[in-house]
PDB file of N, CA and C in Angstrom:
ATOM      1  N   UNK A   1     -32.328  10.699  14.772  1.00  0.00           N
ATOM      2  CA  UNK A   1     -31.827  10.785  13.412  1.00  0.00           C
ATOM      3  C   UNK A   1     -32.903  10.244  12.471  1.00  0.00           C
ATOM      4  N   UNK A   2     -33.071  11.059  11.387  1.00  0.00           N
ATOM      5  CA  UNK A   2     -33.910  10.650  10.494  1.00  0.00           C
ATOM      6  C   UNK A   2     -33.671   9.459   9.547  1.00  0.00           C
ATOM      7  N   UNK A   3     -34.168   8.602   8.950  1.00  0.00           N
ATOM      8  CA  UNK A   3     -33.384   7.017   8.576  1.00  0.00           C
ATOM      9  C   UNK A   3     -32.852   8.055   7.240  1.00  0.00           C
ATOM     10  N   UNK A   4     -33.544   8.969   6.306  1.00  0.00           N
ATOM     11  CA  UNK A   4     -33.049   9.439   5.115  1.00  0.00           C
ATOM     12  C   UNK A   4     -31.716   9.836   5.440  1.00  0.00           C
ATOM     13  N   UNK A   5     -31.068  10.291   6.790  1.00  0.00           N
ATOM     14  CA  UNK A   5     -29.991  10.795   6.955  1.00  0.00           C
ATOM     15  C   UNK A   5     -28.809   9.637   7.211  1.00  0.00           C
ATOM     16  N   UNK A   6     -29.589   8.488   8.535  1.00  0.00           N
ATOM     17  CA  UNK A   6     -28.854   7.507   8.813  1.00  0.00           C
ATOM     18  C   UNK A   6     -28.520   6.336   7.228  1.00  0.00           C
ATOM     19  N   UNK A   7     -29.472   6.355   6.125  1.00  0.00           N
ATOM     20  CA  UNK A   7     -28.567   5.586   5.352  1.00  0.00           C
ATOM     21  C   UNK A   7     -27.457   6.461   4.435  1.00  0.00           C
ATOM     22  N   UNK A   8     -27.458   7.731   4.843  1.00  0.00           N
ATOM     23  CA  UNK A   8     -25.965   8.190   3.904  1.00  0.00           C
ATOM     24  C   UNK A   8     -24.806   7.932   4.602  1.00  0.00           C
ATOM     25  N   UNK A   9     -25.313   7.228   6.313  1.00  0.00           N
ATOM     26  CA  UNK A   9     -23.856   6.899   6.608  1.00  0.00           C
ATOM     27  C   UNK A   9     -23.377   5.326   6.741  1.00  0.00           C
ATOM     28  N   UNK A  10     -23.782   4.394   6.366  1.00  0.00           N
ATOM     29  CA  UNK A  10     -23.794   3.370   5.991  1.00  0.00           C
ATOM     30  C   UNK A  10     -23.120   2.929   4.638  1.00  0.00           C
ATOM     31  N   UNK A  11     -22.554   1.465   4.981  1.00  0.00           N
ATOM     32  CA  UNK A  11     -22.142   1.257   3.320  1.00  0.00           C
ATOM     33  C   UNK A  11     -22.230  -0.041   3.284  1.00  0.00           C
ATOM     34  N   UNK A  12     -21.219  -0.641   2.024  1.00  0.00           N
ATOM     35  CA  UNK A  12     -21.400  -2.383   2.270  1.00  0.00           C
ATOM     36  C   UNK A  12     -22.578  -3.113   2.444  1.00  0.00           C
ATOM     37  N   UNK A  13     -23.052  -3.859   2.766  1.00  0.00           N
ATOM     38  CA  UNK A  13     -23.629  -5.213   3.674  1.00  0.00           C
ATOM     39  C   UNK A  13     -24.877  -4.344   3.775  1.00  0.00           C
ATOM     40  N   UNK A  14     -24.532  -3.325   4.637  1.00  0.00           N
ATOM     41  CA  UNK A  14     -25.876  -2.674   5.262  1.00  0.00           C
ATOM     42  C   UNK A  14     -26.487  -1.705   4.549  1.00  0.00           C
ATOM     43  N   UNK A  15     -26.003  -0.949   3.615  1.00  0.00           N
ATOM     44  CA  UNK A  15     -26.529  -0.128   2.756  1.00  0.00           C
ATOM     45  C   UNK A  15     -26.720  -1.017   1.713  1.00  0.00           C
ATOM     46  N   UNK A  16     -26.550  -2.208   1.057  1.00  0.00           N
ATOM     47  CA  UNK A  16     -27.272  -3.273   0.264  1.00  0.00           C
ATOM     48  C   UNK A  16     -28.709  -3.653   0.911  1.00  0.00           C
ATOM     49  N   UNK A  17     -28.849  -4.195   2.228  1.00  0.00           N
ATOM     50  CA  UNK A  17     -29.988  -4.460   3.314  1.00  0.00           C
ATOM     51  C   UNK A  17     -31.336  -3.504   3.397  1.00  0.00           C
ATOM     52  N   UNK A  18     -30.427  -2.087   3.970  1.00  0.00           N
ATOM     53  CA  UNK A  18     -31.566  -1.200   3.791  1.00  0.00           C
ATOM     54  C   UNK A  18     -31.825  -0.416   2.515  1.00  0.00           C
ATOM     55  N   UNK A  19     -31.576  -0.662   1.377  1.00  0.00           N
ATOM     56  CA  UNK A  19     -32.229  -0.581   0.067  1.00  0.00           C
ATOM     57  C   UNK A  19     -32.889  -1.547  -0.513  1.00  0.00           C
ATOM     58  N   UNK A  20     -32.851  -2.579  -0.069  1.00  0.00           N
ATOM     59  CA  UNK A  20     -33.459  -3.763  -0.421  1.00  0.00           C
ATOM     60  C   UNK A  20     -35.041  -3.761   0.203  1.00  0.00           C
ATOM     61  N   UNK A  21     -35.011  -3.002   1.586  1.00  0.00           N
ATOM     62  CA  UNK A  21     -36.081  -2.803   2.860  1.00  0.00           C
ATOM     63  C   UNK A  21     -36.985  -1.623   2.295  1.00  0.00           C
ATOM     64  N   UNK A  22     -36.139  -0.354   1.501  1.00  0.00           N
ATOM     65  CA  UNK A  22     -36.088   0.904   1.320  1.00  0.00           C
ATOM     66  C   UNK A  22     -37.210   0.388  -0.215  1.00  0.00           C
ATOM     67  N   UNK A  23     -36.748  -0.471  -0.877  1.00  0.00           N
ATOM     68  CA  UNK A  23     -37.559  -0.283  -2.047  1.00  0.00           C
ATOM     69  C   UNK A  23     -38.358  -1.490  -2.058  1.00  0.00           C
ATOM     70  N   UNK A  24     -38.642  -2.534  -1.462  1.00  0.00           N
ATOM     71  CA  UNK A  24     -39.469  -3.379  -1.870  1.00  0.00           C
ATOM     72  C   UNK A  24     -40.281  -3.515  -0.291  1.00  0.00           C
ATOM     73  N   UNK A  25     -40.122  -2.921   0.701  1.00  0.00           N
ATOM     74  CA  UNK A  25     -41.281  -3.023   1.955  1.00  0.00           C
ATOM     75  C   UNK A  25     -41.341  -1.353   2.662  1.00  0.00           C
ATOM     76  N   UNK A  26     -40.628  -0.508   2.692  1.00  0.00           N
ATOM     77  CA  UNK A  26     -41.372   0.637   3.243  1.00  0.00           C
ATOM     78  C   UNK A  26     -42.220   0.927   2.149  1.00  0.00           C
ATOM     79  N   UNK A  27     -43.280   1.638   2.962  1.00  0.00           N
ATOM     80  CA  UNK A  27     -44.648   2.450   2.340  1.00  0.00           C
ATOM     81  C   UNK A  27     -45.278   1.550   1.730  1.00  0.00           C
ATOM     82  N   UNK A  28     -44.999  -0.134   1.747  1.00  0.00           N
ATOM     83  CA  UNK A  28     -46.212  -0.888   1.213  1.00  0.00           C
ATOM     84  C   UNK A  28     -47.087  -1.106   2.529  1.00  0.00           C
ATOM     85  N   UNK A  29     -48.239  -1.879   2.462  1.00  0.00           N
ATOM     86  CA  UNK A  29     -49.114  -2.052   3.294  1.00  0.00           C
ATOM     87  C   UNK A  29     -49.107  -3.399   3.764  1.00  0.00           C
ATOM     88  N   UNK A  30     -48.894  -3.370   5.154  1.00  0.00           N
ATOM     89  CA  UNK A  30     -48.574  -5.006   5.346  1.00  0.00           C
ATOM     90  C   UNK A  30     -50.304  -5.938   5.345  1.00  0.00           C
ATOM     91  N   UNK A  31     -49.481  -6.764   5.007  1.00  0.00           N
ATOM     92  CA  UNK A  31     -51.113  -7.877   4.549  1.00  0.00           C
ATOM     93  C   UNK A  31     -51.597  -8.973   4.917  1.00  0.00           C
ATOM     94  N   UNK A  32     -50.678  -9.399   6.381  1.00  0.00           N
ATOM     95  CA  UNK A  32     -50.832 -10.102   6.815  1.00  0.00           C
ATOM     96  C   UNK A  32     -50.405  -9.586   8.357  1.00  0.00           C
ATOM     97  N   UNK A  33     -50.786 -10.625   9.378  1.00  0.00           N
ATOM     98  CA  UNK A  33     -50.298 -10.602  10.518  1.00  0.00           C
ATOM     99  C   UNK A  33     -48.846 -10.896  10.887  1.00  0.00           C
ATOM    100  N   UNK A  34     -48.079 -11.610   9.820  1.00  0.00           N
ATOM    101  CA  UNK A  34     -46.690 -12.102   9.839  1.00  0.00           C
ATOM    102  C   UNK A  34     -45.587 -11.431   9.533  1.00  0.00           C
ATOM    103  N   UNK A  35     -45.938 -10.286   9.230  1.00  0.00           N
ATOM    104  CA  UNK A  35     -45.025  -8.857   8.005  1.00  0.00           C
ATOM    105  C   UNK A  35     -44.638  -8.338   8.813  1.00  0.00           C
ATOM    106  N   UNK A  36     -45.161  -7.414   9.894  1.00  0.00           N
ATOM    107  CA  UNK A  36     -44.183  -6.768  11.046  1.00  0.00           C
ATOM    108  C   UNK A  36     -42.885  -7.399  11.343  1.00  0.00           C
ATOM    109  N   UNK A  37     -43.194  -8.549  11.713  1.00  0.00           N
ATOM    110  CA  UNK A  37     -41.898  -9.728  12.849  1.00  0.00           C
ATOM    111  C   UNK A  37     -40.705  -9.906  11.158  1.00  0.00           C
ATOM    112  N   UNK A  38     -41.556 -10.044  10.260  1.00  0.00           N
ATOM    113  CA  UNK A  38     -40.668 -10.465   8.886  1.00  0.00           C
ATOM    114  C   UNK A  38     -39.703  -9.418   8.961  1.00  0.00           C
ATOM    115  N   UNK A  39     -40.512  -8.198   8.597  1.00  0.00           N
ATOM    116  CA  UNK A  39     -39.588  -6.957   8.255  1.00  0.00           C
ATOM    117  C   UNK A  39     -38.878  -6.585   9.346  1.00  0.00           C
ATOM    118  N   UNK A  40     -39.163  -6.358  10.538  1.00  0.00           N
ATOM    119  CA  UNK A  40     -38.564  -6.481  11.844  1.00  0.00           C
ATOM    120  C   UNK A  40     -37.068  -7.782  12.114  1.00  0.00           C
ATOM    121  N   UNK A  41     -37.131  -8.384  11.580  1.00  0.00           N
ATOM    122  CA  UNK A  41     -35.959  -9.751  11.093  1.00  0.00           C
ATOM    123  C   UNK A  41     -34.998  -9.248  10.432  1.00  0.00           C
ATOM    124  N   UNK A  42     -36.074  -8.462   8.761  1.00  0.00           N
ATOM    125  CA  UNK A  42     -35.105  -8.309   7.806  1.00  0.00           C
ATOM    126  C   UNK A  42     -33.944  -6.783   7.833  1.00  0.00           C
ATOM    127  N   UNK A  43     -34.257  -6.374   8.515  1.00  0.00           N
ATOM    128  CA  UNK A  43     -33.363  -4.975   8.737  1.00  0.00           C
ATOM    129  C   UNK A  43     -32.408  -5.631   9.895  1.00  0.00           C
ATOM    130  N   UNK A  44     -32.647  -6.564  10.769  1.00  0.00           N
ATOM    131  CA  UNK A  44     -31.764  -6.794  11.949  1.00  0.00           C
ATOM    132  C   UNK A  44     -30.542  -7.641  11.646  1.00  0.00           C
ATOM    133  N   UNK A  45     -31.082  -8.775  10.677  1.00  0.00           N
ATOM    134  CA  UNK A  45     -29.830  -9.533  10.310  1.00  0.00           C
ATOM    135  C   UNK A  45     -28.939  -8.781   9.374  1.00  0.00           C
TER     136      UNK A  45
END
């Protein structure tokens, strides 16, 4: 499943989460060595 598809089925909690992921860390460039494990955290909790 493509994620553009998997967040139209989401709501609440988790569609707050991955728009939060969606607009301030995909397609930026990570800049440190610590950003993977971060962003990797921040979609899980």
């Amino acid at each position: 499943m493509k994620y553009r598809d998997y967040i139209t089925t989401i709501t609440g909690e988790q569609l707050f989460l991955h728009k939060e992921y969606h607009d301030n860390h995909y397609g930026f460039p990570i800049e440190n060595d610590d950003e993977p494990f971060e962003r990797l955290m921040s979609v899980l909790n």
